[in-house]
N, C-alpha and C. Protein backbone atom coordinates (compact mmCIF):
# COMPACT_ATOMS: atom_id res chain seq x y z
N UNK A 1 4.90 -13.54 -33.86
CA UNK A 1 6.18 -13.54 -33.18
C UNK A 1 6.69 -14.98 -33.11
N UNK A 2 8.00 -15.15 -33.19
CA UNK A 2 8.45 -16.47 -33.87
C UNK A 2 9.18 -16.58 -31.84
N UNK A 3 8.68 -17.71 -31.61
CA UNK A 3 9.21 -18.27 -29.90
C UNK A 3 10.79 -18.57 -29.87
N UNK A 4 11.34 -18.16 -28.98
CA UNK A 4 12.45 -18.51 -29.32
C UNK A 4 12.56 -19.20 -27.66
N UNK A 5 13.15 -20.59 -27.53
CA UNK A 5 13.46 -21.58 -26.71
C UNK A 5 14.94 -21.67 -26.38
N UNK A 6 15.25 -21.38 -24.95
CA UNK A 6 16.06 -21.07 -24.39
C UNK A 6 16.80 -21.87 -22.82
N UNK A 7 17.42 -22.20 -22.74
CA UNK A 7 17.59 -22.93 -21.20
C UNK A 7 17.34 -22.43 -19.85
N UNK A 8 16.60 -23.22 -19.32
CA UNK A 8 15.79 -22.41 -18.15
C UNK A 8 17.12 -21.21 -17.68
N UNK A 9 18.20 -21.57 -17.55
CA UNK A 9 19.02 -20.84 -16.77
C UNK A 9 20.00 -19.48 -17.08
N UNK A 10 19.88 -19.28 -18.64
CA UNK A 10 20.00 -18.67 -19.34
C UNK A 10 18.77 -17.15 -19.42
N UNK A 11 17.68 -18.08 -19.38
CA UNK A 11 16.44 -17.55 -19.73
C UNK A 11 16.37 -16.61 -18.02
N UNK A 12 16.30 -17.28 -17.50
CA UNK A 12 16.19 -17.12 -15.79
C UNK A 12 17.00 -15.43 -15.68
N UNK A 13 18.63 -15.82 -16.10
CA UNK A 13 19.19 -14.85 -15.59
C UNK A 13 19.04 -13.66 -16.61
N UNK A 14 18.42 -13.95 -17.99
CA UNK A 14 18.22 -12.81 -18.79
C UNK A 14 17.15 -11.97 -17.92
N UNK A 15 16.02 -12.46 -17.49
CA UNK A 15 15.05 -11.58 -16.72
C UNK A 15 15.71 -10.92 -15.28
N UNK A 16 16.53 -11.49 -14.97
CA UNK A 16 17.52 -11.05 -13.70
C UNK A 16 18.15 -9.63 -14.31
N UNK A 17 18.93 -9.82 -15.37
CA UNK A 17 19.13 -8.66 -15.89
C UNK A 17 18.40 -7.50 -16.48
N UNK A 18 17.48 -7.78 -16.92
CA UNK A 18 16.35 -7.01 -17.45
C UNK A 18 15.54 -6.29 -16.37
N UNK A 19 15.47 -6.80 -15.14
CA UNK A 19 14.79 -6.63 -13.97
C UNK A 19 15.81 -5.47 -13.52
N UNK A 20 16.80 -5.89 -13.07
CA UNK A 20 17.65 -4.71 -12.23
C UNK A 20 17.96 -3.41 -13.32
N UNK A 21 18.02 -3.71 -14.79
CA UNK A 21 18.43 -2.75 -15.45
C UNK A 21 17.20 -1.62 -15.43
N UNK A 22 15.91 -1.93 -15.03
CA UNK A 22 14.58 -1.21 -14.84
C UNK A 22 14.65 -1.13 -13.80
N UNK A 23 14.67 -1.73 -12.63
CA UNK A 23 14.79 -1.56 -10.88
C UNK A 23 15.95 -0.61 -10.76
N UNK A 24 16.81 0.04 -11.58
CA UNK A 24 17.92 1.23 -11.80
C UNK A 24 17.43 2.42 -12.06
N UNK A 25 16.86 1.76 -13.59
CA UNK A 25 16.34 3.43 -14.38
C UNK A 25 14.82 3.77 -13.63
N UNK A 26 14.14 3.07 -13.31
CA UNK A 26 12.35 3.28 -13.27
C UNK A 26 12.42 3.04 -11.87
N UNK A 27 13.28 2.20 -10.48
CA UNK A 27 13.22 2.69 -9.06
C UNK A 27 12.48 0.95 -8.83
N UNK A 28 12.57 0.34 -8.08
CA UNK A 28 12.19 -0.97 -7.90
C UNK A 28 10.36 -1.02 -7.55
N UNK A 29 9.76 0.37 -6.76
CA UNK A 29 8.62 0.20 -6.30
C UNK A 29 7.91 0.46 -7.82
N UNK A 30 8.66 1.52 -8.72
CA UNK A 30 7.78 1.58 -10.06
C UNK A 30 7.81 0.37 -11.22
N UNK A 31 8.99 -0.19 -10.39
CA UNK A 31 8.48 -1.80 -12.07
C UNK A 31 7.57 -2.42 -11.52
N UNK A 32 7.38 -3.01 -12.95
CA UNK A 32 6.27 -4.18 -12.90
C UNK A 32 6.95 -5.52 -13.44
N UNK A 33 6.23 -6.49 -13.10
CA UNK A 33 6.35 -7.67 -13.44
C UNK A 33 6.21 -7.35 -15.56
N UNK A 34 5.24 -6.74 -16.08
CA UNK A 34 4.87 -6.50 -17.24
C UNK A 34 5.44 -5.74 -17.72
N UNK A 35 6.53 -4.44 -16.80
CA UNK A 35 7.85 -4.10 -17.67
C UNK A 35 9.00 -4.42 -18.16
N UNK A 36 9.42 -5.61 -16.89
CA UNK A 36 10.01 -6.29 -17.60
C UNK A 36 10.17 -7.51 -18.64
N UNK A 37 8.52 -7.80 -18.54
CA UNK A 37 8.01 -8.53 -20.36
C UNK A 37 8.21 -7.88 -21.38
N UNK A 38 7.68 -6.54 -21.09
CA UNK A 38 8.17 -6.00 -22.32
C UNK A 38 9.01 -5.51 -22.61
N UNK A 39 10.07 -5.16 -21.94
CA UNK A 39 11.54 -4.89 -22.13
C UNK A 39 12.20 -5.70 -23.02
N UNK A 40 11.73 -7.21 -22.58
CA UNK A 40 12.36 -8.45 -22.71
C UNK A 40 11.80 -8.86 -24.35
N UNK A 41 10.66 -7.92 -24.31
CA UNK A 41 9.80 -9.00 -25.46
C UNK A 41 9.40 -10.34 -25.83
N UNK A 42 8.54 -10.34 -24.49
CA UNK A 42 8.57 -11.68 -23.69
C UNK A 42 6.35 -11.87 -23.06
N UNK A 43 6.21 -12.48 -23.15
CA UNK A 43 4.83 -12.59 -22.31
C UNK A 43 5.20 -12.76 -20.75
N UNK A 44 3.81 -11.83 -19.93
CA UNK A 44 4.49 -12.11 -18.43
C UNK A 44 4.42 -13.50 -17.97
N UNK A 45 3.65 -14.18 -19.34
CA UNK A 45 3.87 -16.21 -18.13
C UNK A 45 4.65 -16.12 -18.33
N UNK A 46 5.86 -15.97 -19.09
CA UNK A 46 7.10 -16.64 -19.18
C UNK A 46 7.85 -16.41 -18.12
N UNK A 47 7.69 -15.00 -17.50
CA UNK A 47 8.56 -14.97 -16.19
C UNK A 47 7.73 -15.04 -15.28
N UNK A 48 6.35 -15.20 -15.20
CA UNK A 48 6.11 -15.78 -14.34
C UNK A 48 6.24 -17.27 -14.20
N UNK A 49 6.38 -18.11 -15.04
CA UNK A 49 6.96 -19.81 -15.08
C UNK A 49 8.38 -19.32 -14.12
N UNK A 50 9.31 -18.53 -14.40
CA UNK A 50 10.62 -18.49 -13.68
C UNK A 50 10.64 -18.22 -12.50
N UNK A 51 9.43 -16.75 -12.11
CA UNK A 51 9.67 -16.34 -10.40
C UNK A 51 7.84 -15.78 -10.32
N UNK A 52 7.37 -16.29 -9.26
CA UNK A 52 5.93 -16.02 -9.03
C UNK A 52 5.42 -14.44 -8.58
N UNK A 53 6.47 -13.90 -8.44
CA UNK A 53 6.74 -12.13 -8.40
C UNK A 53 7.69 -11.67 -8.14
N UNK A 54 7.57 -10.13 -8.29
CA UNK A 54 8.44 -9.16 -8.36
C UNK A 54 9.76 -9.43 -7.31
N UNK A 55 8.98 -9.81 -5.60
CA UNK A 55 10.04 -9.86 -4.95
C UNK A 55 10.82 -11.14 -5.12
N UNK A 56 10.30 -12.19 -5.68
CA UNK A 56 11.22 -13.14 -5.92
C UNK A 56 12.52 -12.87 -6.39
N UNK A 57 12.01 -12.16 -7.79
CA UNK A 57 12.88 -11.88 -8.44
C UNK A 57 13.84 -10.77 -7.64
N UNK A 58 13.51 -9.88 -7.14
CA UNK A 58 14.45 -8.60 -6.77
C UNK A 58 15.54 -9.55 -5.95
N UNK A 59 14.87 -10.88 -5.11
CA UNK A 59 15.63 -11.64 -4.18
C UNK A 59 16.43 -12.22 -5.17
N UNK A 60 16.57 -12.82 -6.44
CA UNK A 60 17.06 -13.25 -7.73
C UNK A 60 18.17 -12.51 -8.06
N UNK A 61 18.02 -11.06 -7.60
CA UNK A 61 19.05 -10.23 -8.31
C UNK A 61 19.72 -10.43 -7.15
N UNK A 62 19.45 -9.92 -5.86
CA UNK A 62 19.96 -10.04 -4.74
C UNK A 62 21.19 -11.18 -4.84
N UNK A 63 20.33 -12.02 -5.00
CA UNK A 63 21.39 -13.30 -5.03
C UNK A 63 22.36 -13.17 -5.93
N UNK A 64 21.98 -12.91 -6.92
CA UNK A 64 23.25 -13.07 -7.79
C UNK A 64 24.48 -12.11 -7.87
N UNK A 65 24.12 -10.71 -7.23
CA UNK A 65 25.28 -10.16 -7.06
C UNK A 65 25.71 -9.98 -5.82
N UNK A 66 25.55 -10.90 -4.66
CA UNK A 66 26.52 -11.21 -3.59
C UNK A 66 27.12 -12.49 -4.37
N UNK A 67 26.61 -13.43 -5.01
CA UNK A 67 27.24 -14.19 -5.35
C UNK A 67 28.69 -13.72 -6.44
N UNK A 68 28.17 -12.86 -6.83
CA UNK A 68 29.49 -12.26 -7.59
C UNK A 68 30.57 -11.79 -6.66
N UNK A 69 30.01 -11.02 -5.12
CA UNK A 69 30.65 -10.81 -4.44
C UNK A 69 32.07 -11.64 -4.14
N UNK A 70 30.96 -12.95 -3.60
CA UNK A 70 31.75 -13.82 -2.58
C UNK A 70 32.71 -14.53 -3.97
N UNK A 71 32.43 -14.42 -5.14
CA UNK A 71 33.79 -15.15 -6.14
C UNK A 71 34.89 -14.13 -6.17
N UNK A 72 34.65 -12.83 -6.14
CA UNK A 72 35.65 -11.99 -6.08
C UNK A 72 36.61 -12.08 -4.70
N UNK A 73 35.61 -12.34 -3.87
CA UNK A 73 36.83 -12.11 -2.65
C UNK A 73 37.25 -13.11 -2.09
N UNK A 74 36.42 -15.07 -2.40
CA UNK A 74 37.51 -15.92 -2.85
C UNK A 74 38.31 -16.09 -3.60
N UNK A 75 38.65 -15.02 -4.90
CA UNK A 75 39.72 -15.07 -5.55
C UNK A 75 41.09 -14.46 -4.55
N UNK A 76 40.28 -13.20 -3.90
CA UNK A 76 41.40 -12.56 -3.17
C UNK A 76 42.55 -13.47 -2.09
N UNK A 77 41.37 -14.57 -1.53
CA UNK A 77 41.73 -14.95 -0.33
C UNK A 77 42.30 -16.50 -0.44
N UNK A 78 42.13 -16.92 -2.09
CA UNK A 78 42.10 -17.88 -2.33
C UNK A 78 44.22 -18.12 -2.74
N UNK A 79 44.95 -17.77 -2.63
CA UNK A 79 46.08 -17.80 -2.44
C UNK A 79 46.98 -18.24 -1.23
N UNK A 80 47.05 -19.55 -1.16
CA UNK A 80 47.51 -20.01 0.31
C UNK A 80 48.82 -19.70 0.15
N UNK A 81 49.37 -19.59 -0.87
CA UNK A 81 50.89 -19.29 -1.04
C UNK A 81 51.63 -18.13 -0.14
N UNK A 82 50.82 -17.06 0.11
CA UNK A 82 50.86 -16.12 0.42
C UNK A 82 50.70 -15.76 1.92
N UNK A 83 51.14 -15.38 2.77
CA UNK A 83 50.99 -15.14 3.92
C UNK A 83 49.85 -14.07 4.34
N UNK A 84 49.10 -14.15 5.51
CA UNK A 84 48.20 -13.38 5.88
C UNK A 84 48.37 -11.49 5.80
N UNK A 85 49.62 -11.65 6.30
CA UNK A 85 50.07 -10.15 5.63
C UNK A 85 49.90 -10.04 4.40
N UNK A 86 50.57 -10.56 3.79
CA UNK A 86 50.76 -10.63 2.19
C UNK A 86 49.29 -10.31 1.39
N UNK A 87 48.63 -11.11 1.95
CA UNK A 87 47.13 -11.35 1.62
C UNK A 87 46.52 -10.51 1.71
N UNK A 88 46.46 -9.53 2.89
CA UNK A 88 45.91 -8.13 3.22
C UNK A 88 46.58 -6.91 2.86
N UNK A 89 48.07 -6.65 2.20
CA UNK A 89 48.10 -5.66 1.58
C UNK A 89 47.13 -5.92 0.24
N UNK A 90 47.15 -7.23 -0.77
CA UNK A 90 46.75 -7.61 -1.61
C UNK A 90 45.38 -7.02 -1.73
N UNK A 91 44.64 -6.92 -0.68
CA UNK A 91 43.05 -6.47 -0.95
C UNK A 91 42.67 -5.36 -1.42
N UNK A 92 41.95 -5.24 -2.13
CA UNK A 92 41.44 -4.35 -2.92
C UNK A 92 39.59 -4.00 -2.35
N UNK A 93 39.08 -3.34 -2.83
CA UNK A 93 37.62 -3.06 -2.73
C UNK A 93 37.08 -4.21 -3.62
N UNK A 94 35.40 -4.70 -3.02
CA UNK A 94 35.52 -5.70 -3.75
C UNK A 94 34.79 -5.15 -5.65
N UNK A 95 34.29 -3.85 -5.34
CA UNK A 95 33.79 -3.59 -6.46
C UNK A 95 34.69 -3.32 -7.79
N UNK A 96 34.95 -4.26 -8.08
CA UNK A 96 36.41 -3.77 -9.50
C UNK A 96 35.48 -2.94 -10.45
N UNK A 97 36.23 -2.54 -11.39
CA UNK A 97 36.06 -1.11 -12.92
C UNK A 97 34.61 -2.08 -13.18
N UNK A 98 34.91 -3.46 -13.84
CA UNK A 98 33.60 -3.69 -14.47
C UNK A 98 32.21 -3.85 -13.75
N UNK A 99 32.90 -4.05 -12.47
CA UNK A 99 31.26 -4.63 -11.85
C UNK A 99 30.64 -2.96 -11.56
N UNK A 100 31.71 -2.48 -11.12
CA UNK A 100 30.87 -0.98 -10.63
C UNK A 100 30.33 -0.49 -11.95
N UNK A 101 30.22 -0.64 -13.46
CA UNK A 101 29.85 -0.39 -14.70
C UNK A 101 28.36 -1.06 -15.18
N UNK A 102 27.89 -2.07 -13.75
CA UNK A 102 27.14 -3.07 -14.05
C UNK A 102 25.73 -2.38 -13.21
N UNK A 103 24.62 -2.78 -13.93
CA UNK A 103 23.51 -2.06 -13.07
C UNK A 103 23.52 -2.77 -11.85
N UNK A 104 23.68 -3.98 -11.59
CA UNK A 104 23.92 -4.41 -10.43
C UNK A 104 24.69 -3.14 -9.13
N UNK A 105 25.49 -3.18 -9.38
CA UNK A 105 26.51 -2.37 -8.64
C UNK A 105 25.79 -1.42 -8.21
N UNK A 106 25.07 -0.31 -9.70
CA UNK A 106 24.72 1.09 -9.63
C UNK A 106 23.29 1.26 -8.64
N UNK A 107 22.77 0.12 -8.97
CA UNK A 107 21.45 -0.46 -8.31
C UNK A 107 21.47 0.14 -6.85
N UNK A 108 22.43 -1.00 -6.47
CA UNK A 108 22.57 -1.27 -4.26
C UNK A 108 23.66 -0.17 -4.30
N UNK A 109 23.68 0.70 -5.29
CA UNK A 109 24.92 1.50 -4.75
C UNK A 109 24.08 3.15 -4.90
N UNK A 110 23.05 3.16 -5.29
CA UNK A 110 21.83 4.25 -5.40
C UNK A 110 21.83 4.89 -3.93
N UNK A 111 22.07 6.45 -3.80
CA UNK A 111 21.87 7.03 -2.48
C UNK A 111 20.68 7.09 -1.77
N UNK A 112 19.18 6.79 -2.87
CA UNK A 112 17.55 6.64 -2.71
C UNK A 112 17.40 4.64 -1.86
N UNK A 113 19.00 4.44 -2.22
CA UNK A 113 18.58 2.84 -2.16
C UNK A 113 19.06 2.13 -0.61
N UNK A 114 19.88 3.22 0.10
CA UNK A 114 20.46 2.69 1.09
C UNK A 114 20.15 1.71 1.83
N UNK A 115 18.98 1.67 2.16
CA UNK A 115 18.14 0.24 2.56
C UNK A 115 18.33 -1.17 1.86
N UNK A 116 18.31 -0.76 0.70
CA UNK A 116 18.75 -1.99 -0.09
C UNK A 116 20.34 -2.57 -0.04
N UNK A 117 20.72 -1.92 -0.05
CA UNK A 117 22.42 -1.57 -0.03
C UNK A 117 22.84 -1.77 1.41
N UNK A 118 22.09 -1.67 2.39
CA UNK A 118 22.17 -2.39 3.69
C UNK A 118 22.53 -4.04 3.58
N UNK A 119 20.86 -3.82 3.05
CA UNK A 119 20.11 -5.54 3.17
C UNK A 119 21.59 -6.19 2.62
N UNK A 120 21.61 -5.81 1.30
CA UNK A 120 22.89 -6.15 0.38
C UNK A 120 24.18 -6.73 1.32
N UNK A 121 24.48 -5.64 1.82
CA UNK A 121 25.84 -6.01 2.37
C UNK A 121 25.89 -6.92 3.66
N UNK A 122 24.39 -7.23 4.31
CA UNK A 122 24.27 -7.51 5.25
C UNK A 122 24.19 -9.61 4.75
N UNK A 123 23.82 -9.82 3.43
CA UNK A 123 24.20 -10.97 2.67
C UNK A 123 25.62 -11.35 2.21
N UNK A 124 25.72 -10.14 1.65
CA UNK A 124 27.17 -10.40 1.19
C UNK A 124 27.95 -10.99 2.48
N UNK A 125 28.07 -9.97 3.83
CA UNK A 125 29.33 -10.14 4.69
C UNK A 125 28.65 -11.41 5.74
N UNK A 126 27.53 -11.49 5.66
CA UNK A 126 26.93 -13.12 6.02
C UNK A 126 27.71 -14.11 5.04
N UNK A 127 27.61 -14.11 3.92
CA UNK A 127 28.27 -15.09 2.81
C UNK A 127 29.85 -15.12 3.01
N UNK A 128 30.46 -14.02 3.37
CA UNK A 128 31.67 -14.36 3.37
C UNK A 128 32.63 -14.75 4.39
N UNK A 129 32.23 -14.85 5.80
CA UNK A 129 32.41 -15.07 7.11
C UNK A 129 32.87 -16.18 6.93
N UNK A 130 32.22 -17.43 6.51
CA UNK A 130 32.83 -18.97 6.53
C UNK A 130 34.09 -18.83 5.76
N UNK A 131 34.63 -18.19 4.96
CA UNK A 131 35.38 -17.69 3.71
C UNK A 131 36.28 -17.19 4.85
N UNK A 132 36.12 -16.04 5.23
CA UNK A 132 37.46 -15.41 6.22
C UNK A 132 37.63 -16.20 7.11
N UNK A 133 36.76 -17.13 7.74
CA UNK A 133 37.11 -17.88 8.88
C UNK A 133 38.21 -18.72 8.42
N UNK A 134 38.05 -19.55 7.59
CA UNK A 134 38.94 -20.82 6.55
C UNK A 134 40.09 -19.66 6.40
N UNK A 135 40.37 -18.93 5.87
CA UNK A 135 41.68 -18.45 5.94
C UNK A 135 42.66 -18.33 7.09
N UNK A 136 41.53 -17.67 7.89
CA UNK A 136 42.14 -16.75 9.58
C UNK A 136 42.62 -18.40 10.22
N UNK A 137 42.18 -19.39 10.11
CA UNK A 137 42.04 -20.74 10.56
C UNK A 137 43.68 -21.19 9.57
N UNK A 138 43.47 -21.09 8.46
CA UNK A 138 45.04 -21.68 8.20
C UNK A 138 46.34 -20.57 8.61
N UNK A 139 46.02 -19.65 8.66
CA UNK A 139 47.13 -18.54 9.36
C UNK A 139 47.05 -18.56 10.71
N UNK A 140 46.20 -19.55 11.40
CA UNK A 140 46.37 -20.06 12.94
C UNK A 140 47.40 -20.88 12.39
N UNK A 141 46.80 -22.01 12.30
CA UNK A 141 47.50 -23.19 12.02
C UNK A 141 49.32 -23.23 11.59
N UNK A 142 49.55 -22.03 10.44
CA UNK A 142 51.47 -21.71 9.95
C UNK A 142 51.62 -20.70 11.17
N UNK A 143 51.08 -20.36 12.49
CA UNK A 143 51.61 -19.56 13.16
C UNK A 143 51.38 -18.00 13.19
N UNK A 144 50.73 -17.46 12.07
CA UNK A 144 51.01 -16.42 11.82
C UNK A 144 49.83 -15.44 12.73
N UNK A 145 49.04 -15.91 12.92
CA UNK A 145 47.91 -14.94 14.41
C UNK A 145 47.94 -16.61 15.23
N UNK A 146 47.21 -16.01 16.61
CA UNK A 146 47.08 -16.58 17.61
C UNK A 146 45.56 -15.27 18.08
N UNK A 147 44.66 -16.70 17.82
CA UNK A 147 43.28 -16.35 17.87
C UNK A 147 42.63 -17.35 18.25
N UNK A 148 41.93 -17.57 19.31
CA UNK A 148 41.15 -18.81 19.74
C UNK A 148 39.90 -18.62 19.42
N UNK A 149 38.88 -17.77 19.34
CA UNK A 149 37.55 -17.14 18.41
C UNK A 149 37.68 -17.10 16.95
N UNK A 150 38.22 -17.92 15.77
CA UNK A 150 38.40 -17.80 14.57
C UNK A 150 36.88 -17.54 13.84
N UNK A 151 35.83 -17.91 14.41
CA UNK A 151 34.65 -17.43 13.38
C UNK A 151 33.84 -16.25 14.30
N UNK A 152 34.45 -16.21 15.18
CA UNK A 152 33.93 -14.54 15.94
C UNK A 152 35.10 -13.06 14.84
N UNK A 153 36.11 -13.86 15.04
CA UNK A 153 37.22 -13.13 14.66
C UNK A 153 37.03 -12.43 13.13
N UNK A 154 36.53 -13.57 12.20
CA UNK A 154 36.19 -13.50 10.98
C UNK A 154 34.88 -12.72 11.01
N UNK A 155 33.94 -12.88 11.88
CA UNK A 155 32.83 -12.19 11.73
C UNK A 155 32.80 -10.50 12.25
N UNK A 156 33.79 -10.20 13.32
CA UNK A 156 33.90 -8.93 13.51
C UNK A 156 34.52 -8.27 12.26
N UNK A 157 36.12 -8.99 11.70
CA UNK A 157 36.52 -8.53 11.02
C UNK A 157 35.40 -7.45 9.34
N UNK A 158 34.95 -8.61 9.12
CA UNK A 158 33.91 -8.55 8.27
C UNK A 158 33.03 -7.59 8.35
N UNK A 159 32.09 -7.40 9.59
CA UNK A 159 31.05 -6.59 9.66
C UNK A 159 31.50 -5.01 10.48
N UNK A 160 32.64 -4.90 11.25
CA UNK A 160 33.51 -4.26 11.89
C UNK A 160 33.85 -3.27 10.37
N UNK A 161 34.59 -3.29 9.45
CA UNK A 161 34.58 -2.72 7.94
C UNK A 161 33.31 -2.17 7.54
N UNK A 162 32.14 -3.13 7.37
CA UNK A 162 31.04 -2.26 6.88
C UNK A 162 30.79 -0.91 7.98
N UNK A 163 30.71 -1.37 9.46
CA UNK A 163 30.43 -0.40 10.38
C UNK A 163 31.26 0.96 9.94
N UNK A 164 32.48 0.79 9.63
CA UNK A 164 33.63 2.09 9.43
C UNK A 164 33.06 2.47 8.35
N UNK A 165 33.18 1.79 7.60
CA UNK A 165 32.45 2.30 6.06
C UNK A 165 31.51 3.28 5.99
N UNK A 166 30.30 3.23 6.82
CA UNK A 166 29.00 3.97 7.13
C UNK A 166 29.40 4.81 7.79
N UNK A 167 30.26 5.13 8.60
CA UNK A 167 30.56 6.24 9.95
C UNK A 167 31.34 6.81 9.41
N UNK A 168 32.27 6.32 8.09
CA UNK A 168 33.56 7.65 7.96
C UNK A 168 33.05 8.09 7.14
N UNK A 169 33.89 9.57 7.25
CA UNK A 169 33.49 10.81 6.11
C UNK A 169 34.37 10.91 5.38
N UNK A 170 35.42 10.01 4.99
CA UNK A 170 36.56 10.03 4.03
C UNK A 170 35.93 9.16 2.71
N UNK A 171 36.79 9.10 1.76
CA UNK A 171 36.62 8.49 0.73
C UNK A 171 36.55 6.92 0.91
N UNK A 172 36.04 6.51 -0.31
CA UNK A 172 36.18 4.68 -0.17
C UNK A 172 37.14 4.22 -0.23
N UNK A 173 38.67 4.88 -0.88
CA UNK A 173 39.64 4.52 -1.04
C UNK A 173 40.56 4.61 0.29
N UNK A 174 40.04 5.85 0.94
CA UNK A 174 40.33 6.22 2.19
C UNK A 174 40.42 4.74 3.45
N UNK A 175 38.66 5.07 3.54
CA UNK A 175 37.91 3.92 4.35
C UNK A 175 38.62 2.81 4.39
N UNK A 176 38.77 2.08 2.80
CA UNK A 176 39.41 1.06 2.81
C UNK A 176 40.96 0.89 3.68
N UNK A 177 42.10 1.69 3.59
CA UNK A 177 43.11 2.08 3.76
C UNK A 177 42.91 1.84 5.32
N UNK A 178 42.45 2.53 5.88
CA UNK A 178 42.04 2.74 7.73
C UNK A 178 41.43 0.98 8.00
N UNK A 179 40.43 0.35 7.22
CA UNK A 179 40.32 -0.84 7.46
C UNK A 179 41.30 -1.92 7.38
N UNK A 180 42.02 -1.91 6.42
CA UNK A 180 43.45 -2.65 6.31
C UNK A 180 44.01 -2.22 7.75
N UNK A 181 44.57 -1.12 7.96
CA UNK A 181 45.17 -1.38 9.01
C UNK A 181 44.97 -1.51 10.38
N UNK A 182 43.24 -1.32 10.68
CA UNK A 182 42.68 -2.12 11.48
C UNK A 182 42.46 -3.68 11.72
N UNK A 183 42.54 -4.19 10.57
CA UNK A 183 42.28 -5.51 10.00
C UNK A 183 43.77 -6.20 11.04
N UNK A 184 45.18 -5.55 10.34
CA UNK A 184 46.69 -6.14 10.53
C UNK A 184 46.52 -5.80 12.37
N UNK A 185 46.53 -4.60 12.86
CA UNK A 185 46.47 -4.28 14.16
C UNK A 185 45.62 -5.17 14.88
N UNK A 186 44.57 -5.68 14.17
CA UNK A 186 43.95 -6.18 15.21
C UNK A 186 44.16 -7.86 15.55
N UNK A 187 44.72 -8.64 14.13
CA UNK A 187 45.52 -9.44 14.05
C UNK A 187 46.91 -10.08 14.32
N UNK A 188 47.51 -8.58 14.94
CA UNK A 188 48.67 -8.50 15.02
C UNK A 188 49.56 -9.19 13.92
N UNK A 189 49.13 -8.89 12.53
CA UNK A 189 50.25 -9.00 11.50
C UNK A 189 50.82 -7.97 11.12
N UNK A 190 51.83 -8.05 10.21
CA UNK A 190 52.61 -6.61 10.02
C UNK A 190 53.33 -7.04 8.42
């Protein structure tokens, strides 16, 4: 077998992918460190040089798709042009066509996985709190809410959504819809 030499970071996130695409099909308690060598066609030092086990890595994947998270919904929020209203019809779910296509997605989005898909969101809406705060904070600042709690405010907002999310029996498109206008009501924007 002819070695093929690769940049740690490249190399890193190929086993990231290889990992969740088996932590999908085969269930996270049934991989091994040695399935995904051989998936990879790879020896297990090699990923073990990258992550010293399994849970490293699952924490590896972890990471990387809140991190996908939090770029998606600083894109959303990342428009100062726009007024806080403006901004919140603008929102969307953060899972767009491609990511929900991604084992990532299908992974923490598994009905066997809910636990994970907890943990998940419980990073994600940790990660994005400083993010809503910095916004809710410049829509103090042009006038547009009057909020003296801006990182309480940002943090209910945030975790207040997942709570609805779990409790309603409507659709996600639904859910979302009822959160928006909890979001404006509770902001008093319009």
């Amino acid at each position: 077998m002819t070695r093929v030499t690769k940049k740690p970071e490249v190399r890193k996130q190929e086993i990231l992918d290889t990992a969740i695409q088996l932590f999908f099909e085969k269930g996270y308690e049934k991989t091994t460190i040695s399935d995904i060598a051989k998936r990879m066609n790879v020896s297990q030092g090699l990923c073990y040089r990258y992550f010293s086990s399994k849970e490293e890595i699952y924490h590896g994947v972890l990471d990387h798709y809140v991190s996908q998270g939090v770029q998606q919904f600083e894109l959303l929020l990342g428009d100062e042009t726009m007024t806080l209203a403006q901004t919140i019809e603008q929102l969307r779910p953060l899972k767009g066509e491609t990511q929900s296509e991604s084992y990532y997605h299908k992974f923490f989005n598994l009905s066997e996985n809910l636990a994970l898909h907890i943990q998940m969101e419980f990073r994600l809406l940790s990660a994005l709190v400083p993010i809503m705060e910095k916004r809710l904070l410049k829509a103090k600042e042009n006038g547009e809410i009057n909020c003296n709690s801006i990182q309480e405010a940002a943090a209910f907002l945030l975790f207040g959504q997942f709570g609805v999310a779990l409790a309603s029996e409507k659709d996600e498109q639904q859910t979302f819809e009822i959160n928006k206008e909890f979001i404006k009501k509770f902001l008093g924007v319009y």
